[in-house]
C-alpha atoms as a PDB file:
ATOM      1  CA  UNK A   1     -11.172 -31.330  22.035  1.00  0.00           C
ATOM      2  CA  UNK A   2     -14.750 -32.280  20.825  1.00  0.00           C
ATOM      3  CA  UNK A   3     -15.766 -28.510  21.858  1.00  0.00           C
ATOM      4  CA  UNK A   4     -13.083 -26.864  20.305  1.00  0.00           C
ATOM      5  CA  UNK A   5     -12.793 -28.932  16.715  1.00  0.00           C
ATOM      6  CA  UNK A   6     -16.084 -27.991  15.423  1.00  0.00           C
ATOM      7  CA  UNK A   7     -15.087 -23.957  16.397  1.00  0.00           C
ATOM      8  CA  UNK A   8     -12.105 -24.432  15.177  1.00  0.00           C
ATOM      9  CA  UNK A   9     -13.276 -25.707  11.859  1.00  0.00           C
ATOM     10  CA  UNK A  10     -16.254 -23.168  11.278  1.00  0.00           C
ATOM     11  CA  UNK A  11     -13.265 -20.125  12.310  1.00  0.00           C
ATOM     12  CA  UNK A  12     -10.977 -22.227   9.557  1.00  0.00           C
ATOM     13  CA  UNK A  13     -13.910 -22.379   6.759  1.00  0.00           C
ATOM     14  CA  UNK A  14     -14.357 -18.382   7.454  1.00  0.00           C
ATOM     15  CA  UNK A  15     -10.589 -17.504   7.364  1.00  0.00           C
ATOM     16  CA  UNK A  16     -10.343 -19.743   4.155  1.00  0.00           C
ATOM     17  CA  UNK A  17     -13.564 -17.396   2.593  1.00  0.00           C
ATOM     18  CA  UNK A  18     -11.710 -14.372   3.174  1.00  0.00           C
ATOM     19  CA  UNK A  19      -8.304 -15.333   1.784  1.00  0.00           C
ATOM     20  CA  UNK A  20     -10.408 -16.377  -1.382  1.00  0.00           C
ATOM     21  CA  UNK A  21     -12.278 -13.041  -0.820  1.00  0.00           C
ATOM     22  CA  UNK A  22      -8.860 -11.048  -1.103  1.00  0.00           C
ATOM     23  CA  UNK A  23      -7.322 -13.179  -3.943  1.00  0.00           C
ATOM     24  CA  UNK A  24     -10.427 -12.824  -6.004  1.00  0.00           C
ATOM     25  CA  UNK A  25     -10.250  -9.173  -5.153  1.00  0.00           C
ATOM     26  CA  UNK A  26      -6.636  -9.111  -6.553  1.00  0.00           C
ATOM     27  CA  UNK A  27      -7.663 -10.987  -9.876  1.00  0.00           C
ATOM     28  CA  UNK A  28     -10.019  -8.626 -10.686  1.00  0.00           C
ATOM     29  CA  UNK A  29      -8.269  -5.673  -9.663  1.00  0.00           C
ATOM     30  CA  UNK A  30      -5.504  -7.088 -12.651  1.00  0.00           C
ATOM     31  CA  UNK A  31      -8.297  -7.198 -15.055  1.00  0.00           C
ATOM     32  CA  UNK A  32      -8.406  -3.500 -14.786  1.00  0.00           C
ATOM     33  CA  UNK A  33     -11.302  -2.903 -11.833  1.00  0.00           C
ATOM     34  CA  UNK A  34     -11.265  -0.518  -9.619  1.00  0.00           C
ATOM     35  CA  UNK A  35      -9.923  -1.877  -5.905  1.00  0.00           C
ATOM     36  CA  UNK A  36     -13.741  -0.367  -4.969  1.00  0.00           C
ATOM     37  CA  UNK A  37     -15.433  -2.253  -7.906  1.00  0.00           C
ATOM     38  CA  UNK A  38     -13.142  -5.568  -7.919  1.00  0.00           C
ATOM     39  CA  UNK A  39     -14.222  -6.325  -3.713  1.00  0.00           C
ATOM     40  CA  UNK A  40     -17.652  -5.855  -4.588  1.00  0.00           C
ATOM     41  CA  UNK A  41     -17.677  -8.092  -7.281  1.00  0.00           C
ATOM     42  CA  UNK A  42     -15.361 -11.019  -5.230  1.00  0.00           C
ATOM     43  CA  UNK A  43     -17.768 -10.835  -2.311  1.00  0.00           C
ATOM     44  CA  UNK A  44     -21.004 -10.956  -4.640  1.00  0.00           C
ATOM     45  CA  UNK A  45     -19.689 -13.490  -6.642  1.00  0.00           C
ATOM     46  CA  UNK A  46     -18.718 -15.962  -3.355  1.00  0.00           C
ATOM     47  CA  UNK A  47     -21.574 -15.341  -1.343  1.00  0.00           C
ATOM     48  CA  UNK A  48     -23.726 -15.353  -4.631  1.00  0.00           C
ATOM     49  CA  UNK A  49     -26.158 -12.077  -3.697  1.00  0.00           C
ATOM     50  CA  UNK A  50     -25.508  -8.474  -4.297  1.00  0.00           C
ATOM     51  CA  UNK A  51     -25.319  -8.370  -8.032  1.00  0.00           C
ATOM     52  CA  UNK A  52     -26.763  -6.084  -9.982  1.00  0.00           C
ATOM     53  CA  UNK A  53     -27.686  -5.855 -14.034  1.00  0.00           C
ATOM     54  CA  UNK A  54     -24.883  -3.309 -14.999  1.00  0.00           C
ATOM     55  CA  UNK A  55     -22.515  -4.945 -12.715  1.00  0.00           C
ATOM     56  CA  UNK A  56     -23.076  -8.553 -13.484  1.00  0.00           C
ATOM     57  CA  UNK A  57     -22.486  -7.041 -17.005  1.00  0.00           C
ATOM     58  CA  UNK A  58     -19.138  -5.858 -16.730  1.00  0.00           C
ATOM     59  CA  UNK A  59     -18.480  -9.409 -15.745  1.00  0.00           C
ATOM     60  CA  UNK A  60     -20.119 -10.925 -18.307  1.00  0.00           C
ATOM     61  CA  UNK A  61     -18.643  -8.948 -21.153  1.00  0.00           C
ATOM     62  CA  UNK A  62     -15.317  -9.713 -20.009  1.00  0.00           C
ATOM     63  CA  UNK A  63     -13.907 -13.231 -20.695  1.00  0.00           C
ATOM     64  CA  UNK A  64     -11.366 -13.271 -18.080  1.00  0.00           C
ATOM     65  CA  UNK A  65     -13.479 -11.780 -15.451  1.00  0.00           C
ATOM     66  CA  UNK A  66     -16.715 -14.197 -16.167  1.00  0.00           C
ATOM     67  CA  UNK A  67     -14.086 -17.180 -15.995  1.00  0.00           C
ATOM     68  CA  UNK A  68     -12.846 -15.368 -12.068  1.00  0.00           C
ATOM     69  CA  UNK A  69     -15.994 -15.235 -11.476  1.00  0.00           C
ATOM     70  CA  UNK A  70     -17.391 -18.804 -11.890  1.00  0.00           C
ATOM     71  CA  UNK A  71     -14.446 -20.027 -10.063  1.00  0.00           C
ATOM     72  CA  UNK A  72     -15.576 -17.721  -6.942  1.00  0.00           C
ATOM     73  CA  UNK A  73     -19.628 -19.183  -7.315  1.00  0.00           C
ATOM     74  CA  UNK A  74     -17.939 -22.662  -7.387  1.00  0.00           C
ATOM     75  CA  UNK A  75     -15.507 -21.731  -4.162  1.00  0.00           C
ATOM     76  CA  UNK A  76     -18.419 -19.935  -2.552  1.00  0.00           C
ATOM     77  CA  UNK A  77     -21.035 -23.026  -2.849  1.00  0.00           C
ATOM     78  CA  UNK A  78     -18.428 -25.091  -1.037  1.00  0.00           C
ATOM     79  CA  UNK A  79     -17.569 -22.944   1.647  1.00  0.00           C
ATOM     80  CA  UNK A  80     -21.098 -21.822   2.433  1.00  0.00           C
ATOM     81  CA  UNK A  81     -21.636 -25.702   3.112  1.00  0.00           C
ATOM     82  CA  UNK A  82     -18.987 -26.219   5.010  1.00  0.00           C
ATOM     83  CA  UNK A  83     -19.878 -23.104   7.206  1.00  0.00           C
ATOM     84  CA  UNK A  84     -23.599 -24.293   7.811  1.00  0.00           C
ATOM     85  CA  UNK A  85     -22.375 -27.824   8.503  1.00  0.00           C
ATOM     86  CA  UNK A  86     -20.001 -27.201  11.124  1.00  0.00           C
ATOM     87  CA  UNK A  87     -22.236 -24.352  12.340  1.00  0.00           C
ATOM     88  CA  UNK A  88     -24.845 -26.706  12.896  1.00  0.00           C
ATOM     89  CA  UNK A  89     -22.411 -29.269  14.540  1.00  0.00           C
ATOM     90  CA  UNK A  90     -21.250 -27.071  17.244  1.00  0.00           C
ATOM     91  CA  UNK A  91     -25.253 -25.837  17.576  1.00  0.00           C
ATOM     92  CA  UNK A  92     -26.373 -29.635  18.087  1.00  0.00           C
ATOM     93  CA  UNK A  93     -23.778 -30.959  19.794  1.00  0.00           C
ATOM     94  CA  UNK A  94     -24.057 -32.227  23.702  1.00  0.00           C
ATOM     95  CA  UNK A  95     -22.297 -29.776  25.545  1.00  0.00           C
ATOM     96  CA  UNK A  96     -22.609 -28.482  28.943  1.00  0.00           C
ATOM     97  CA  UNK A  97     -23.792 -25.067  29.999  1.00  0.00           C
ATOM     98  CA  UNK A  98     -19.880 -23.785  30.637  1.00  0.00           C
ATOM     99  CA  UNK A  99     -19.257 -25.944  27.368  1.00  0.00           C
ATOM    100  CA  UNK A 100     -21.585 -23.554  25.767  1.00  0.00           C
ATOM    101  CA  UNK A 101     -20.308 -20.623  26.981  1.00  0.00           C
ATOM    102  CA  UNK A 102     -16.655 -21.954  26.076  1.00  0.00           C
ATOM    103  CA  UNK A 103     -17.547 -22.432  22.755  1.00  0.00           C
ATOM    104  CA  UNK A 104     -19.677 -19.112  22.536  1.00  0.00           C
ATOM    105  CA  UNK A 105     -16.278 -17.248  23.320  1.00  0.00           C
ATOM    106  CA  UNK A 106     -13.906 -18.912  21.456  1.00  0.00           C
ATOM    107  CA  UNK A 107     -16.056 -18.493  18.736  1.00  0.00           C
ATOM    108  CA  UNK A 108     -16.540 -14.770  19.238  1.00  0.00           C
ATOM    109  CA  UNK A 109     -13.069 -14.134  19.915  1.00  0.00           C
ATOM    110  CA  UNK A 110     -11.944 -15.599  16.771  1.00  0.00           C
ATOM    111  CA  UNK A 111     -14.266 -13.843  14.505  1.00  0.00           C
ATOM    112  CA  UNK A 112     -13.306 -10.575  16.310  1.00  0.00           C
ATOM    113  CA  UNK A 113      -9.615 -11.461  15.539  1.00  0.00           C
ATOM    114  CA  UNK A 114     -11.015 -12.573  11.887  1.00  0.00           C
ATOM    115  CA  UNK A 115     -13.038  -9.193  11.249  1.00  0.00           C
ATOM    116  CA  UNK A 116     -10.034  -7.003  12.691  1.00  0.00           C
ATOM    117  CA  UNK A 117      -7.577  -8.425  10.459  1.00  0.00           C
ATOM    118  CA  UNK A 118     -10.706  -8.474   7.436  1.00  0.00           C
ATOM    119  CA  UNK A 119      -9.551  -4.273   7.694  1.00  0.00           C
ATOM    120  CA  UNK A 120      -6.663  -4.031   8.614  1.00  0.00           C
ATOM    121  CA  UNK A 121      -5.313  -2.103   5.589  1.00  0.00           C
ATOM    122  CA  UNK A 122      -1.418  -2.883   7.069  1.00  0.00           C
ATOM    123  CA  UNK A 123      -2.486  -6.556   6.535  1.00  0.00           C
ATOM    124  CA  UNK A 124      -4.000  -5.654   2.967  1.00  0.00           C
ATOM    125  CA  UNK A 125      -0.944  -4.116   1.816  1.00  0.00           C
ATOM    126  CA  UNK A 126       1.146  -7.365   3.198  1.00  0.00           C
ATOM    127  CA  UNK A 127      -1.154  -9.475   0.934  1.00  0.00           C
ATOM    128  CA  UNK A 128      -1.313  -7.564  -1.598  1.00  0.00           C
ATOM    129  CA  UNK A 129       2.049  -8.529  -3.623  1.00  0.00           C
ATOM    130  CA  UNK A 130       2.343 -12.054  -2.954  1.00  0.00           C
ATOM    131  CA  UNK A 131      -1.178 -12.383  -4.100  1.00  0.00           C
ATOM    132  CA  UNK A 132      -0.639 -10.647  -7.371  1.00  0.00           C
ATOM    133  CA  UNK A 133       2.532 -12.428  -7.566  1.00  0.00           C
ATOM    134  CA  UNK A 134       1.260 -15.472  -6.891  1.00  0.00           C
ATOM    135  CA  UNK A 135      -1.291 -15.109  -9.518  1.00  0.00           C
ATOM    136  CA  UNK A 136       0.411 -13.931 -12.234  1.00  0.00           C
ATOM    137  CA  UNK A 137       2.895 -17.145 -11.856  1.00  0.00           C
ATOM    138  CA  UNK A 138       0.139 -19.985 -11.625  1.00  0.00           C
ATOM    139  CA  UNK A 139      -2.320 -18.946 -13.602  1.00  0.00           C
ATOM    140  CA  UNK A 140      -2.706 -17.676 -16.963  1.00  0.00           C
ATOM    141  CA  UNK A 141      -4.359 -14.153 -17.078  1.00  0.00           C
ATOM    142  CA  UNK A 142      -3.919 -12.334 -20.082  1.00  0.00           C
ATOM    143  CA  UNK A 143      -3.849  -9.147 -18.483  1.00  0.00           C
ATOM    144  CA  UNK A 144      -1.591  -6.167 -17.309  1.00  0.00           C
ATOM    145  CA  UNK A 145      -0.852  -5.874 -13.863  1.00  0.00           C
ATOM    146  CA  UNK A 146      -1.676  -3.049 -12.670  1.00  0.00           C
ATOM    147  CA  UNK A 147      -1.094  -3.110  -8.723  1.00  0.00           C
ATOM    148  CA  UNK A 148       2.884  -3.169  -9.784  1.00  0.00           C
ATOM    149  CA  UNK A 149       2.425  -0.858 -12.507  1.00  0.00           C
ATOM    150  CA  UNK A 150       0.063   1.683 -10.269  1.00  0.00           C
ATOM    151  CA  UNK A 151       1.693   0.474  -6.889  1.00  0.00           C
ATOM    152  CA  UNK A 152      -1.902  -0.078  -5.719  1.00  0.00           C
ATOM    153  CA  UNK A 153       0.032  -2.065  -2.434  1.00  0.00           C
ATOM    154  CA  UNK A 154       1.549   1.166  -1.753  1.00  0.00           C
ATOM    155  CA  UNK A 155      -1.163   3.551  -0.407  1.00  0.00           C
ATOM    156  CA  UNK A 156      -2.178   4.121  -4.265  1.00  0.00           C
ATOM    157  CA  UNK A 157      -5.707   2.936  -5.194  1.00  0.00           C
ATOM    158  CA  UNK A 158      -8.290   3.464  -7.803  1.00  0.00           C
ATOM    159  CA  UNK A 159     -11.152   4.562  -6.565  1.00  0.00           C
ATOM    160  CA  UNK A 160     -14.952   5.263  -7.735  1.00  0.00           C
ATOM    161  CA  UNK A 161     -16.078   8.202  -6.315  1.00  0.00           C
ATOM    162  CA  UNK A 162     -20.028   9.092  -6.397  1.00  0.00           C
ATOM    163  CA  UNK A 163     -20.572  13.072  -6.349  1.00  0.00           C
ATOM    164  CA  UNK A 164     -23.650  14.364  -4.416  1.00  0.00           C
ATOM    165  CA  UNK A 165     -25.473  17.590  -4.739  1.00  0.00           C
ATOM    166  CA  UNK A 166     -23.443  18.763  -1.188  1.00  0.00           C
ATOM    167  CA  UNK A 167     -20.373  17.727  -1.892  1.00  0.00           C
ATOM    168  CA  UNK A 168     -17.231  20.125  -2.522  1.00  0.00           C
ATOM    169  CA  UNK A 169     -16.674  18.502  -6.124  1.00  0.00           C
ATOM    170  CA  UNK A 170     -20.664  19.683  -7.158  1.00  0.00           C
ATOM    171  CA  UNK A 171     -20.880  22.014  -9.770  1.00  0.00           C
ATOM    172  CA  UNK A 172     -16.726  22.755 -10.314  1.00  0.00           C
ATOM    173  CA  UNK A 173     -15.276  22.282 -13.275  1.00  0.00           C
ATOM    174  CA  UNK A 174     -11.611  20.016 -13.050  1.00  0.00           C
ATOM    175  CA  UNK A 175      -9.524  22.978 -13.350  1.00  0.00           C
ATOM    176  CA  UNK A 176     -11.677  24.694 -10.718  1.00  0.00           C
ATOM    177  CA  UNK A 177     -10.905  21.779  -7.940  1.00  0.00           C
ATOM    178  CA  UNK A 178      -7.484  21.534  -8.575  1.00  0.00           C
ATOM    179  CA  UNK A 179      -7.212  17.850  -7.670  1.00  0.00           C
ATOM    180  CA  UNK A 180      -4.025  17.318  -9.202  1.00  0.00           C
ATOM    181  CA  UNK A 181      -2.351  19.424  -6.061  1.00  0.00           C
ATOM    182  CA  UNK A 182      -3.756  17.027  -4.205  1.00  0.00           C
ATOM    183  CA  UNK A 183      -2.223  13.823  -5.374  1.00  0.00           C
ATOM    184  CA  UNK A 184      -5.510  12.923  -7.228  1.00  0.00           C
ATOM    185  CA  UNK A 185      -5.967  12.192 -11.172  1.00  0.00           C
ATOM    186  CA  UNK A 186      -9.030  12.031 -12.441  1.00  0.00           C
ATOM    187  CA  UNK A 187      -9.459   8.929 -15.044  1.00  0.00           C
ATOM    188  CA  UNK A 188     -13.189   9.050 -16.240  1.00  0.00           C
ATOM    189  CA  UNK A 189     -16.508  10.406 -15.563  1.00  0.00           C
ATOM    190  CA  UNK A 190     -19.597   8.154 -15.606  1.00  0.00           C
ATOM    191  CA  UNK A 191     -22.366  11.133 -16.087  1.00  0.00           C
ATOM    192  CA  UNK A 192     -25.613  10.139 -14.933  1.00  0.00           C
ATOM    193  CA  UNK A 193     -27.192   9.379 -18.269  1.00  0.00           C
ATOM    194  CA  UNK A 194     -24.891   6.246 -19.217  1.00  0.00           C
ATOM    195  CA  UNK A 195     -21.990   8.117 -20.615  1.00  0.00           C
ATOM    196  CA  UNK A 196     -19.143   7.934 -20.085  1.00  0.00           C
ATOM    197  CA  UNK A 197     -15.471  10.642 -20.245  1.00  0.00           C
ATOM    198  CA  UNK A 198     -12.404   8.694 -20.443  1.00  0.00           C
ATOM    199  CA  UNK A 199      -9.402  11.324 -19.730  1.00  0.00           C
ATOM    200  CA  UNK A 200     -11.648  13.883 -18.792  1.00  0.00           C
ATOM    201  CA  UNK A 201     -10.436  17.542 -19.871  1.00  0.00           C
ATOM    202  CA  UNK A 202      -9.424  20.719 -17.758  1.00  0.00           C
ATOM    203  CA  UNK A 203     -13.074  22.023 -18.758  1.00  0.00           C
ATOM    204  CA  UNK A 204     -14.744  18.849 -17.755  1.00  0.00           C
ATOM    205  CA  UNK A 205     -18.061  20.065 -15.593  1.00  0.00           C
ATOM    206  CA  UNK A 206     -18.770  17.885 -12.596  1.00  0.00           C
ATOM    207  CA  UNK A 207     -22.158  17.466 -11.827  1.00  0.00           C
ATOM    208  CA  UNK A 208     -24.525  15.464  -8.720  1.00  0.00           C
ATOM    209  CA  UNK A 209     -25.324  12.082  -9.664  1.00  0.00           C
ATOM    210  CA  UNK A 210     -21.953  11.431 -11.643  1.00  0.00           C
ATOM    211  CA  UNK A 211     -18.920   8.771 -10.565  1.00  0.00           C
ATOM    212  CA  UNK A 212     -15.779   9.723 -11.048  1.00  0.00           C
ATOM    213  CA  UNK A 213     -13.144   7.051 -11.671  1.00  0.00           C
ATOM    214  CA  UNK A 214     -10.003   8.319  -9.244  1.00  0.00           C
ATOM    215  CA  UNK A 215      -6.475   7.601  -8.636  1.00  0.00           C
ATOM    216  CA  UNK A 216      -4.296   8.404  -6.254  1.00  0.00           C
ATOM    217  CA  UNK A 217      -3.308   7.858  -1.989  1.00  0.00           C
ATOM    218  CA  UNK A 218      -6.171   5.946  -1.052  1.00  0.00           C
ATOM    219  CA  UNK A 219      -6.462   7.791   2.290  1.00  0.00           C
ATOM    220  CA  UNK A 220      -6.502  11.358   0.821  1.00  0.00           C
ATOM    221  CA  UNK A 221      -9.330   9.822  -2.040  1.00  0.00           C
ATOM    222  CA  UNK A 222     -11.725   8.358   1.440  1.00  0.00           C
ATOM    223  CA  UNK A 223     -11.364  12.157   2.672  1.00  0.00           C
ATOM    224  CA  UNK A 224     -12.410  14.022  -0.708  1.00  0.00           C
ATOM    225  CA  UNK A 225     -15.446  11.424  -0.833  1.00  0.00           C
ATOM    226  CA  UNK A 226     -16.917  12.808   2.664  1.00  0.00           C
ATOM    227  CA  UNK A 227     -15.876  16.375   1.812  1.00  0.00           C
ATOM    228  CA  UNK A 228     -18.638  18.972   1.961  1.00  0.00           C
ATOM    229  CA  UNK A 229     -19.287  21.891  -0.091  1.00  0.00           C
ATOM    230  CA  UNK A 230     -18.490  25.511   1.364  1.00  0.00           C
ATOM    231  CA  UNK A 231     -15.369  27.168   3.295  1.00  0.00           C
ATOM    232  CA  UNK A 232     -14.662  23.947   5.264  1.00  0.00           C
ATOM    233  CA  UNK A 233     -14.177  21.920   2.361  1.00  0.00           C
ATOM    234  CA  UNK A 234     -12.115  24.491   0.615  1.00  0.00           C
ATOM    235  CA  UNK A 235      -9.478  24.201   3.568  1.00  0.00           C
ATOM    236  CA  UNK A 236      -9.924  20.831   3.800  1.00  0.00           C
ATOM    237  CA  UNK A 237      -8.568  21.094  -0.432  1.00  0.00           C
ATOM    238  CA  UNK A 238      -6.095  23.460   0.852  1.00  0.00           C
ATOM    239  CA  UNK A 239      -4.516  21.074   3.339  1.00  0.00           C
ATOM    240  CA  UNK A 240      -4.333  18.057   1.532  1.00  0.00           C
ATOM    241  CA  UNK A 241      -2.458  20.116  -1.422  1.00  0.00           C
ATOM    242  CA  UNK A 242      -0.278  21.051   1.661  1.00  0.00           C
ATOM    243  CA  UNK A 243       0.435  17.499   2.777  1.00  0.00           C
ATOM    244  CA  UNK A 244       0.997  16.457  -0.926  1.00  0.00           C
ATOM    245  CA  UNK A 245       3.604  19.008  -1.206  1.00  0.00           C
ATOM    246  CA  UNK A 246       5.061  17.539   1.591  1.00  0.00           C
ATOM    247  CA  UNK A 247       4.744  13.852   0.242  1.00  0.00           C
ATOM    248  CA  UNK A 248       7.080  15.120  -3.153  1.00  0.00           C
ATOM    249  CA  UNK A 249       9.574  17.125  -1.076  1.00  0.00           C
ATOM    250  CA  UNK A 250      10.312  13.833   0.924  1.00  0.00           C
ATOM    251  CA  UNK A 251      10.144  11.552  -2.269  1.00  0.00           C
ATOM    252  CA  UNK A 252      12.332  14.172  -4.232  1.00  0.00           C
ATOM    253  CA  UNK A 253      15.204  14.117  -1.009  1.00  0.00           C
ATOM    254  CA  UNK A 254      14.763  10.163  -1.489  1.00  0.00           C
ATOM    255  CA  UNK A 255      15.117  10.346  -5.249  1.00  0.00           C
ATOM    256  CA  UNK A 256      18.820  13.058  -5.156  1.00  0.00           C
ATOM    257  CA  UNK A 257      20.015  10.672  -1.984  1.00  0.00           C
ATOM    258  CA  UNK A 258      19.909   7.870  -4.856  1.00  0.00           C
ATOM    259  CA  UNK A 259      21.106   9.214  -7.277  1.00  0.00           C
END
């Protein structure tokens, strides 16, 4: 018992962290942050590094967010403690050499299980609602949800895209990429200067060094960011439009079976 307990505890503190991690994800995510933008700022906020001046801005600025926030610092100074006590506790204790190695692998094992389940999108998606749920009914945000209005716990995301100079988006225009065919609106353009589109037009140049502000199924959005300019990514366009027609024919059966 005395080998396991202080394991045991250090795996519970970590577990705890990433719960807190998720729901602070969530509550920004209802604020109106990206799912991209929102996970950044939960993990910077508990762990208390990784901020920078424009992001700790949009916090800031934003009176629910800074109030999310400071409840995440507060969260994160007590679970960091508890981490680095227990830590230390199972480091110092007396323990024989196949004590040791008992703890070593219990530990190890459990933050393998811990990381594993960290991205498991399945287990994301089974958070997801009762979290939003959960935090729309105990606590008093004066915002719109947006995961039930966008199902973002249904494969939909929002998503920040950055555009490179050898990517397939460089140097198109929006009517010229054709995203819609793929399942994939475009919201707003943050252009390299500062500026910023909100419901970009048809016309709407894209250019290297811009972030596009995305929605649509998160899976097909991870593909578009690693696509490459030239005939590959063209068929790569030309087979998500394929799948996406696909997607509505099956949704459309679903919708005349209801009705």
């Amino acid at each position: 018992m005395n080998i396991v307990w202080p394991v045991m505890v250090f795996l519970l503190a970590l577990t705890a962290s990433l719960i807190i991690i998720r729901m602070g994800t969530m509550a920004l995510m209802l604020t109106g942050l990206s799912r991209e933008s929102a996970r950044f700022q939960a993990h910077s906020a508990l762990t208390g590094v990784g901020f920078t001046t424009e992001e700790s801005e949009s916090i800031v600025e934003h009176p629910v967010r800074r109030h999310l926030t400071m409840g995440l610092m507060l969260l994160g100074r007590i679970g960091i403690a508890t981490v680095i006590a227990t830590l230390t506790a199972t480091l110092l204790s007396k323990q024989t050499t196949e004590q040791w190695g008992m703890s070593l692998l219990l530990l190890c094992a459990g933050m393998l299980v811990l990381w594993l389940l960290a991205k498991s999108d399945w287990v994301e998606r089974q958070l997801n609602r009762p979290i939003a749920l959960a935090l729309r009914q105990f606590t008093h945000l004066d915002v719109r949800d947006y995961v039930s209005l966008l199902e973002l716990s249904s494969g939909f995301a929002v998503y920040e895209l950055s555009v490179e100079s050898n990517d397939w988006l460089a140097g198109k225009t929006l009517v010229e990429l054709g995203l819609p065919r793929e399942g994939i609106l475009v919201l707003g353009i943050h252009r390299r200067n500062g500026n910023y589109i909100g419901a970009p037009s048809g016309n709407s140049q894209i250019y290297a060094g811009d972030a596009l502000v995305i929605y649509g199924p998160y899976d097909q959005m991870e593909e578009l960011d690693s696509r490459s300019a030239g005939e590959t990514g063209d068929q790569a366009h030309a087979a998500a439009a394929r799948h996406y027609d696909k997607y509505l024919s099956e949704v459309q059966q679903v919708d005349v079976t209801v009705k």
